[in-house]
Protein backbone atom coordinates (compact mmCIF):
# COMPACT_ATOMS: atom_id res chain seq x y z
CA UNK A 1 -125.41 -204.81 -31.52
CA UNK A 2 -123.04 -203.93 -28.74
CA UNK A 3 -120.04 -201.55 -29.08
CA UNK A 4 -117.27 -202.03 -26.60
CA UNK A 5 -114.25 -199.69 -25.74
CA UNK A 6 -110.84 -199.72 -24.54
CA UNK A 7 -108.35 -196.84 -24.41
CA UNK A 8 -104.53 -196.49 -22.53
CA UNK A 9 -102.03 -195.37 -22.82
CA UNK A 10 -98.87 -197.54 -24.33
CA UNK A 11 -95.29 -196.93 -23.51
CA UNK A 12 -93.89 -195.06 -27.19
CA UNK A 13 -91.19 -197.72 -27.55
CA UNK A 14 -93.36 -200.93 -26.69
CA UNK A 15 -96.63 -199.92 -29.23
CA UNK A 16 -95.27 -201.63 -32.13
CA UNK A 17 -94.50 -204.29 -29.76
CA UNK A 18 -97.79 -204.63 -27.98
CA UNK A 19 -99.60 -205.07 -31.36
CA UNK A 20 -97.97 -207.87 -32.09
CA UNK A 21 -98.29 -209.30 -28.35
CA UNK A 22 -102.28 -207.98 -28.48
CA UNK A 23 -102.26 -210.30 -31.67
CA UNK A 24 -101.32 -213.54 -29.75
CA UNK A 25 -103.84 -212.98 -26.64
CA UNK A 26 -106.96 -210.59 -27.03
CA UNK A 27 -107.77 -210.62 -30.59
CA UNK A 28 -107.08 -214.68 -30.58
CA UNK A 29 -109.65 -214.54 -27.53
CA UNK A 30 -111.78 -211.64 -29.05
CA UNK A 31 -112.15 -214.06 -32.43
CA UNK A 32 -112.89 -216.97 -30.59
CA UNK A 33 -115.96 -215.44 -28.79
CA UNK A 34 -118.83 -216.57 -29.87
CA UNK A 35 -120.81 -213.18 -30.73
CA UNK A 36 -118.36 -211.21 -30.93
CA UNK A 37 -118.66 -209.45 -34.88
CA UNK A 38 -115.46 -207.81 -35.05
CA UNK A 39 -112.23 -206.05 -33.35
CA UNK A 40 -111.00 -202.39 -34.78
CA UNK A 41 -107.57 -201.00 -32.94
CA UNK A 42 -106.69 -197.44 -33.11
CA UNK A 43 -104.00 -195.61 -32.00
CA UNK A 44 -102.95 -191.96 -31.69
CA UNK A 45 -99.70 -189.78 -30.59
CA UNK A 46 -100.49 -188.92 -26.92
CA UNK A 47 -98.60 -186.65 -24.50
CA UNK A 48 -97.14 -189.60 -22.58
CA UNK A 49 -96.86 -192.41 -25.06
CA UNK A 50 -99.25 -193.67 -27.56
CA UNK A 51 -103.01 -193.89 -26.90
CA UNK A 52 -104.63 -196.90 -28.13
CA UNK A 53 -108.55 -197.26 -28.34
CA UNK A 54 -109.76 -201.21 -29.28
CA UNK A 55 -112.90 -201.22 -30.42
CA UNK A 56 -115.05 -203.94 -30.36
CA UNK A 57 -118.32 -205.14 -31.77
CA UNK A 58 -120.82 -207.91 -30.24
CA UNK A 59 -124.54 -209.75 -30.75
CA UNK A 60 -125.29 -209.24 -27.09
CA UNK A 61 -124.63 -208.44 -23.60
CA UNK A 62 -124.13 -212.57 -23.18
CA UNK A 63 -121.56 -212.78 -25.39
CA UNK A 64 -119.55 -209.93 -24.00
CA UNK A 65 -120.07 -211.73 -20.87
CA UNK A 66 -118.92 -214.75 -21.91
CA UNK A 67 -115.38 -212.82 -23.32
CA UNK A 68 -115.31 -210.25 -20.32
CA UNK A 69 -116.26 -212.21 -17.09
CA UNK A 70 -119.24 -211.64 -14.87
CA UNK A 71 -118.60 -207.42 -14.76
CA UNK A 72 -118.59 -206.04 -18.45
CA UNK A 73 -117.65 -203.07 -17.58
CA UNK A 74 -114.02 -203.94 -16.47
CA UNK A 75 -111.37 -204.67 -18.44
CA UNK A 76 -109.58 -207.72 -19.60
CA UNK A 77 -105.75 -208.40 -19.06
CA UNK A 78 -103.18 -210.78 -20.37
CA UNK A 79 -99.77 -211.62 -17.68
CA UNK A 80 -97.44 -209.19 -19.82
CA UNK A 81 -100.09 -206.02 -20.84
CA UNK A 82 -98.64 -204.37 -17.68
CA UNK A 83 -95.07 -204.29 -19.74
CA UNK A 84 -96.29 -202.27 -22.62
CA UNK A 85 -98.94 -199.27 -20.80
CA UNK A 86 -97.85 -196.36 -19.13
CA UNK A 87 -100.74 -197.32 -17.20
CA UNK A 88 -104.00 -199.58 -17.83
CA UNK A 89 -107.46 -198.20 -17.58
CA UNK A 90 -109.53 -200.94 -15.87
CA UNK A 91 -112.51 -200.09 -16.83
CA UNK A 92 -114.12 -199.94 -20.18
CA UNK A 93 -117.42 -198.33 -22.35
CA UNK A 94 -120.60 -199.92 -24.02
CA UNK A 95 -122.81 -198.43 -26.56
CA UNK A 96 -125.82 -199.92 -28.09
CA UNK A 97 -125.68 -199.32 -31.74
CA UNK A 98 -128.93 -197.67 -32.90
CA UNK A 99 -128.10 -197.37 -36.94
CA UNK A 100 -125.14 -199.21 -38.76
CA UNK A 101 -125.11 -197.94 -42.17
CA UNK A 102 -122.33 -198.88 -44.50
């Protein structure tokens, strides 16, 4: 298993708004992966807005391919994300999970 992560920064008066636009376009896309096992978003005061980490679980590094495009490492985007970041980090983090105990 794959672990995949995201952090910005979100404007303070758009995060409330940006969940419910993140529910409409990347966890509709993250859920319709094939592969992908499951989406976790966090979020945190931060200096300059609200910092946001989505974290994101997968089977492989196909099927993060087949949600993130040919470069894994960079960062998807919907038309309005823009809108709600102070600004959007374009790149984001993979671990390989060694032990999941629950």
């Amino acid at each position: 298993m794959i672990i995949r992560l995201w952090r910005s920064v979100a404007k303070a008066e758009m995060s409330d708004a940006y969940l419910d636009y993140f529910r409409s376009t990347g966890l509709r896309d993250y859920r319709a992966t094939p592969g992908n096992r499951s989406v976790t978003v966090l979020q945190r005061p931060a200096p300059d807005g609200v910092e946001w980490l989505i974290i994101t679980s997968w089977d492989s590094w196909d099927a993060i391919r087949a949600f993130a495009g040919d470069d894994p490492n960079r960062a998807r985007f919907y038309p309005e994300d823009a809108r709600y970041f102070v600004a959007l980090d374009d790149r984001v983090e993979h671990y390989e999970v060694l032990l999941d105990e629950r």
